[in-house]
N, C-alpha and C. Protein backbone atom coordinates (compact mmCIF):
# COMPACT_ATOMS: atom_id res chain seq x y z
N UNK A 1 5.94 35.87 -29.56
CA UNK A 1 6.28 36.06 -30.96
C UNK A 1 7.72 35.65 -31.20
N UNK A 2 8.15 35.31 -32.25
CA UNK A 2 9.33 34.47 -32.67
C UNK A 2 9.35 35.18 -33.92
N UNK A 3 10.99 35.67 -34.26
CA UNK A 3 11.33 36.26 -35.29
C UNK A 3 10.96 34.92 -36.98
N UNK A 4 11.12 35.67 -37.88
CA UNK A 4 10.66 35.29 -39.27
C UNK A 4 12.48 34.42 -39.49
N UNK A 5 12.40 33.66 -40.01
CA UNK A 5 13.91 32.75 -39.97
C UNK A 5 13.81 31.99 -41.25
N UNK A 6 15.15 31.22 -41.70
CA UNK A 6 15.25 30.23 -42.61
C UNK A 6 16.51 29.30 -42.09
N UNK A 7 16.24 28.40 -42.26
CA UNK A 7 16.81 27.35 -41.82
C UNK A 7 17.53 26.26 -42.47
N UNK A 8 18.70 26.07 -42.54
CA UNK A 8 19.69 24.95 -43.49
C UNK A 8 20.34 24.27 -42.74
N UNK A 9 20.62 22.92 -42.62
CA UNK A 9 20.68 21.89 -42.05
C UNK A 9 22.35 21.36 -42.56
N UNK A 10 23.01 21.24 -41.74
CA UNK A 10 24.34 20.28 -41.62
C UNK A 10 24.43 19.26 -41.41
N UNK A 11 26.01 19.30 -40.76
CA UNK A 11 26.03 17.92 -39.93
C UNK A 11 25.78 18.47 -38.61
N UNK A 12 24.91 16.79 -37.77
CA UNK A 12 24.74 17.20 -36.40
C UNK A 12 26.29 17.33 -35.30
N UNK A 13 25.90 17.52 -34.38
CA UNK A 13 26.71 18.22 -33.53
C UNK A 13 28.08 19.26 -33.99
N UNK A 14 27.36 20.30 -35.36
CA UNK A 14 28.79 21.25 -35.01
C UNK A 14 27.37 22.61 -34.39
N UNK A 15 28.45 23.44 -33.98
CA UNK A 15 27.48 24.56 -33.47
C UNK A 15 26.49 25.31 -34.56
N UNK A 16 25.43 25.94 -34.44
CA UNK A 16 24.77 26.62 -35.76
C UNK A 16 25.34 28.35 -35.65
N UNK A 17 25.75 28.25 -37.06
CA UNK A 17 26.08 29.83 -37.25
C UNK A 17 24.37 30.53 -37.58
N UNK A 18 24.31 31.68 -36.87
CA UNK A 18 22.95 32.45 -37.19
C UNK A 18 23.68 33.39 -37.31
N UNK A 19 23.27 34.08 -38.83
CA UNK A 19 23.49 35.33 -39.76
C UNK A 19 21.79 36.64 -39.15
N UNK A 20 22.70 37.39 -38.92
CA UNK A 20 21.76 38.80 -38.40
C UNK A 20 21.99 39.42 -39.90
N UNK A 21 21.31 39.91 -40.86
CA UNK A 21 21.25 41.32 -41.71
C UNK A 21 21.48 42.19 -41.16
N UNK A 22 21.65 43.38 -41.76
CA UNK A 22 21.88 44.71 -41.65
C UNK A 22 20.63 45.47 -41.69
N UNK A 23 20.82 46.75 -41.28
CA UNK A 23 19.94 47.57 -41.47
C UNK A 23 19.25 47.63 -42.91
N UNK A 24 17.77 47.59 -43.46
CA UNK A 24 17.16 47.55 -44.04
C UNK A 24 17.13 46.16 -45.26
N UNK A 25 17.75 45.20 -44.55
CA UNK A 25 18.39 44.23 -45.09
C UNK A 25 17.22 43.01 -44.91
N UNK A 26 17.22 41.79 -44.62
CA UNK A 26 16.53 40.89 -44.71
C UNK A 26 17.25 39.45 -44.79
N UNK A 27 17.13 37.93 -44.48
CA UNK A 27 17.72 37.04 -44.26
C UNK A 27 18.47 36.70 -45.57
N UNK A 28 17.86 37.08 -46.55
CA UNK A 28 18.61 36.81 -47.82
C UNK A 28 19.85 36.98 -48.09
N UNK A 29 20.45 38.44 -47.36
CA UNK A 29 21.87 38.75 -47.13
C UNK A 29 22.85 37.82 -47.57
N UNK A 30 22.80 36.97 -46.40
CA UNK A 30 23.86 36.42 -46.06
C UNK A 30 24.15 34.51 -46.72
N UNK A 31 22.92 34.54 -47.44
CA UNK A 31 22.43 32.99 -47.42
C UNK A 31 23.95 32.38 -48.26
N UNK A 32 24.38 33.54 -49.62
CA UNK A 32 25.62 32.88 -50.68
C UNK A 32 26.85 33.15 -49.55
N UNK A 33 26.83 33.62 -48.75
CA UNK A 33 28.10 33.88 -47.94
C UNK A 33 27.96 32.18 -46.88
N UNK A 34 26.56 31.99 -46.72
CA UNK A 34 26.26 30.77 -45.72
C UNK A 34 26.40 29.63 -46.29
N UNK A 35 26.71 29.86 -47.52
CA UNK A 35 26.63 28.67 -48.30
C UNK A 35 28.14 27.76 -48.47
N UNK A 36 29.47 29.05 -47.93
CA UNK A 36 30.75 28.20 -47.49
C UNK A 36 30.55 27.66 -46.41
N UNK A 37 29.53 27.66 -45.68
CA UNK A 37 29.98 26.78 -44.42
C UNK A 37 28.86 26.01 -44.48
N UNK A 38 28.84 25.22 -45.44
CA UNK A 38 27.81 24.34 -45.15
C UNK A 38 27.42 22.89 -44.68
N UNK A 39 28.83 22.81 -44.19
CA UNK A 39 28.88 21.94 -43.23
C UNK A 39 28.10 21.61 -41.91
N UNK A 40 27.82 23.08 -41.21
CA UNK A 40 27.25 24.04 -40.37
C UNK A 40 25.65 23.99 -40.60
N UNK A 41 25.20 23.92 -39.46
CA UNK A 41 23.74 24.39 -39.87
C UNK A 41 23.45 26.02 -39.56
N UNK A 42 22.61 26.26 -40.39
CA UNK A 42 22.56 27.91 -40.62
C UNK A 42 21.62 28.14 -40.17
N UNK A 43 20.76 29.74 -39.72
CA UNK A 43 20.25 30.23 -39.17
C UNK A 43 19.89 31.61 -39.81
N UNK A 44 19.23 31.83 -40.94
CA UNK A 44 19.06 33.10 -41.34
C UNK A 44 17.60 33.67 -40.52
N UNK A 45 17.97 34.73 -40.04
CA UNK A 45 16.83 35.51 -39.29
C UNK A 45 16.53 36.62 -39.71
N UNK A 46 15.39 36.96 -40.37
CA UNK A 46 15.09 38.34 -40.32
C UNK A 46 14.62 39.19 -39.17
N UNK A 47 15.25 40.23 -38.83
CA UNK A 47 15.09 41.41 -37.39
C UNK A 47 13.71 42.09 -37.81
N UNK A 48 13.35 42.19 -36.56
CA UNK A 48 11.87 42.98 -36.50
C UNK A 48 11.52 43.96 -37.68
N UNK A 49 10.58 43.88 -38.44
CA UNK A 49 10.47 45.19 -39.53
C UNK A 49 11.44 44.94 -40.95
N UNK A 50 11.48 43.65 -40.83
CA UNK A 50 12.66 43.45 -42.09
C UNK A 50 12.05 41.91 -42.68
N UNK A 51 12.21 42.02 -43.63
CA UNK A 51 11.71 41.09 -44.71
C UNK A 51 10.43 40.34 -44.15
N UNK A 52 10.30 38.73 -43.38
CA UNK A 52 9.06 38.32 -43.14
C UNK A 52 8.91 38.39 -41.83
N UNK A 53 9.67 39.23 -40.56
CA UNK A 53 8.87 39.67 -39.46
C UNK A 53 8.44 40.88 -39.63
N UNK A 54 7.57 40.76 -38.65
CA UNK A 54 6.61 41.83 -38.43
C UNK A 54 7.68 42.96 -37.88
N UNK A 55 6.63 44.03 -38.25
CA UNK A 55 7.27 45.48 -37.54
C UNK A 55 6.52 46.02 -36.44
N UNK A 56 7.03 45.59 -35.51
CA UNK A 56 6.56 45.30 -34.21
C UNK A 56 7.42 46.49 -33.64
N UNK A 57 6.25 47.10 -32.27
CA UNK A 57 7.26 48.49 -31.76
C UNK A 57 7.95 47.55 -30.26
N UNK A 58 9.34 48.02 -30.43
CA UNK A 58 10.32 47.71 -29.28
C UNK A 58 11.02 48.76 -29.10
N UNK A 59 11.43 48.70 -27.48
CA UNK A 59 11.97 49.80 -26.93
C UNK A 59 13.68 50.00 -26.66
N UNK A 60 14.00 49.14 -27.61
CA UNK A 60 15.65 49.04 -28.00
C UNK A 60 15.96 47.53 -27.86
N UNK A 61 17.70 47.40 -28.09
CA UNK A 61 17.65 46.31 -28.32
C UNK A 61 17.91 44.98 -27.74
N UNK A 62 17.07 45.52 -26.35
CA UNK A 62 17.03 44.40 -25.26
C UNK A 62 16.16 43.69 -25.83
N UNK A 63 15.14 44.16 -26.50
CA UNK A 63 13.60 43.67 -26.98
C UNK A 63 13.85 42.89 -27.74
N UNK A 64 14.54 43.56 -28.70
CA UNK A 64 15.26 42.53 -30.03
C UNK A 64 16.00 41.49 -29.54
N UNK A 65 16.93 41.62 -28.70
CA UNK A 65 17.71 40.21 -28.43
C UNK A 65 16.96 39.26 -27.14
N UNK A 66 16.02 39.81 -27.11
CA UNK A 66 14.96 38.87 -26.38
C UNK A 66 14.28 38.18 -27.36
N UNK A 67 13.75 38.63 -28.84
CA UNK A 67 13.10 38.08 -29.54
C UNK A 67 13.93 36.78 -30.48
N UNK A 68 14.61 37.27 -30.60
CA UNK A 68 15.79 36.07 -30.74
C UNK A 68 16.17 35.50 -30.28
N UNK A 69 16.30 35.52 -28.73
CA UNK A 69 17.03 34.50 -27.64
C UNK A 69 15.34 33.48 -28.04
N UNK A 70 14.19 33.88 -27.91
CA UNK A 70 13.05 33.27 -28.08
C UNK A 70 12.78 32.57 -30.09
N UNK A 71 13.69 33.03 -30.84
CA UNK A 71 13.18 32.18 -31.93
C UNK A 71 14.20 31.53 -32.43
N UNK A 72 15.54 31.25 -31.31
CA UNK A 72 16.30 30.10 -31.31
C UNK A 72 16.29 28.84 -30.28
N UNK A 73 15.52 29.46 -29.31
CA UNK A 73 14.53 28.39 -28.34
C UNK A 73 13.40 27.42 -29.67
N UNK A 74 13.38 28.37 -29.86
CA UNK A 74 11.97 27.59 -30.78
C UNK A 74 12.36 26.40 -31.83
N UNK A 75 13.67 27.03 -32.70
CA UNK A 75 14.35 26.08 -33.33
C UNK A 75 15.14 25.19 -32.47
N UNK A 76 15.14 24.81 -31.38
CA UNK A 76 16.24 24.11 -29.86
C UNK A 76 17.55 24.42 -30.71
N UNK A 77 17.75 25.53 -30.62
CA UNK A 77 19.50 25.93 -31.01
C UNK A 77 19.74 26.34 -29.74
N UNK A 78 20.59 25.61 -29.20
CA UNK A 78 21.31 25.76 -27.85
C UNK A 78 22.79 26.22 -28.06
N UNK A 79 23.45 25.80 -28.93
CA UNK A 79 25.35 25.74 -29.41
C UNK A 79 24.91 26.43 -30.48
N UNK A 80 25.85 27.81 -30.46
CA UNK A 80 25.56 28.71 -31.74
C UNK A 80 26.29 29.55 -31.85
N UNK A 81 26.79 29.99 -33.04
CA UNK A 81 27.63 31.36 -33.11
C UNK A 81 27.06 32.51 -33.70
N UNK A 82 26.92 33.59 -33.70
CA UNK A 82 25.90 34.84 -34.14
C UNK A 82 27.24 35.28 -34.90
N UNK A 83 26.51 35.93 -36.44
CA UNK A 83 27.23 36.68 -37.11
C UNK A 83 26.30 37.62 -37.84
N UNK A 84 27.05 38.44 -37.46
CA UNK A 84 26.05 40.07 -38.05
C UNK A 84 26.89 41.20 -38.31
N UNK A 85 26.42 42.09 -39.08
CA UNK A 85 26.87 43.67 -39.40
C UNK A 85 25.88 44.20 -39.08
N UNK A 86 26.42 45.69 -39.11
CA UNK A 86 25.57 46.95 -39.31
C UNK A 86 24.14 46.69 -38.10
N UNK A 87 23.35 46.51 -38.13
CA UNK A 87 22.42 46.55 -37.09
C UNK A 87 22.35 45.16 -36.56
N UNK A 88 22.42 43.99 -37.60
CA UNK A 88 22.82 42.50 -37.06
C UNK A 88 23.87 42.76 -36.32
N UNK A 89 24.95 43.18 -36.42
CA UNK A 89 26.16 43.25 -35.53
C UNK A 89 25.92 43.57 -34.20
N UNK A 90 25.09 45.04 -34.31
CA UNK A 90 24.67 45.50 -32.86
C UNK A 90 23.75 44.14 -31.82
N UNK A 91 23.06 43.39 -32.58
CA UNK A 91 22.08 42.68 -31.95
C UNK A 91 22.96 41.63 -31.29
N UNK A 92 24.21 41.28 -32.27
CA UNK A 92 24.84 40.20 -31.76
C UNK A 92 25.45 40.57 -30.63
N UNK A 93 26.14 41.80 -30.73
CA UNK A 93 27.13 42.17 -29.50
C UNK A 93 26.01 42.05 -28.26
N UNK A 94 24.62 42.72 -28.47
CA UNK A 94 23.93 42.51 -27.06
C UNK A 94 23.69 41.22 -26.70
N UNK A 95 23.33 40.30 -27.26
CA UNK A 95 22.91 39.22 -26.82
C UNK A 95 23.61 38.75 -26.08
């Protein structure tokens, strides 16, 4: 399974910023804040149980940053910077 995402396109070779939401939040968050760097290709992800992924049971947030290490494989985002708050924040620091 691969998290629910949206995807905006730059120029090639700079790294992709991926925006985590917050708690009870959803990819939408962050999209007018993503929209200064749009030079950048973006990465909006919604976290398990939040907007269009599923609410899937995990046993903390190894699970979660496994599911994401797996739905930026999927998009081949290899060079990337994670930006998140509030529960996005937590996900980023684990990864």
């Amino acid at each position: 399974m691969i998290l629910h995402a949206q995807a905006k396109h730059g120029k090639p070779g700079l790294p992709w910023l991926v925006f985590l939401h917050g708690f009870s939040g959803d990819c939408h968050e962050w999209q007018e804040v993503g929209e200064a760097f749009a030079d950048y290709s973006r990465l909006y992800v919604d976290l398990p149980g939040h907007g269009g992924s599923a609410a899937i049971s995990v046993d903390g947030f190894d699970d979660v940053t496994d599911l994401l290490r797996k739905t930026l494989v999927s998009y081949n985002i290899l060079n990337f910077w994670l930006v998140g708050y509030s529960l996005g924040g937590r996900v980023a620091m684990m990864a």
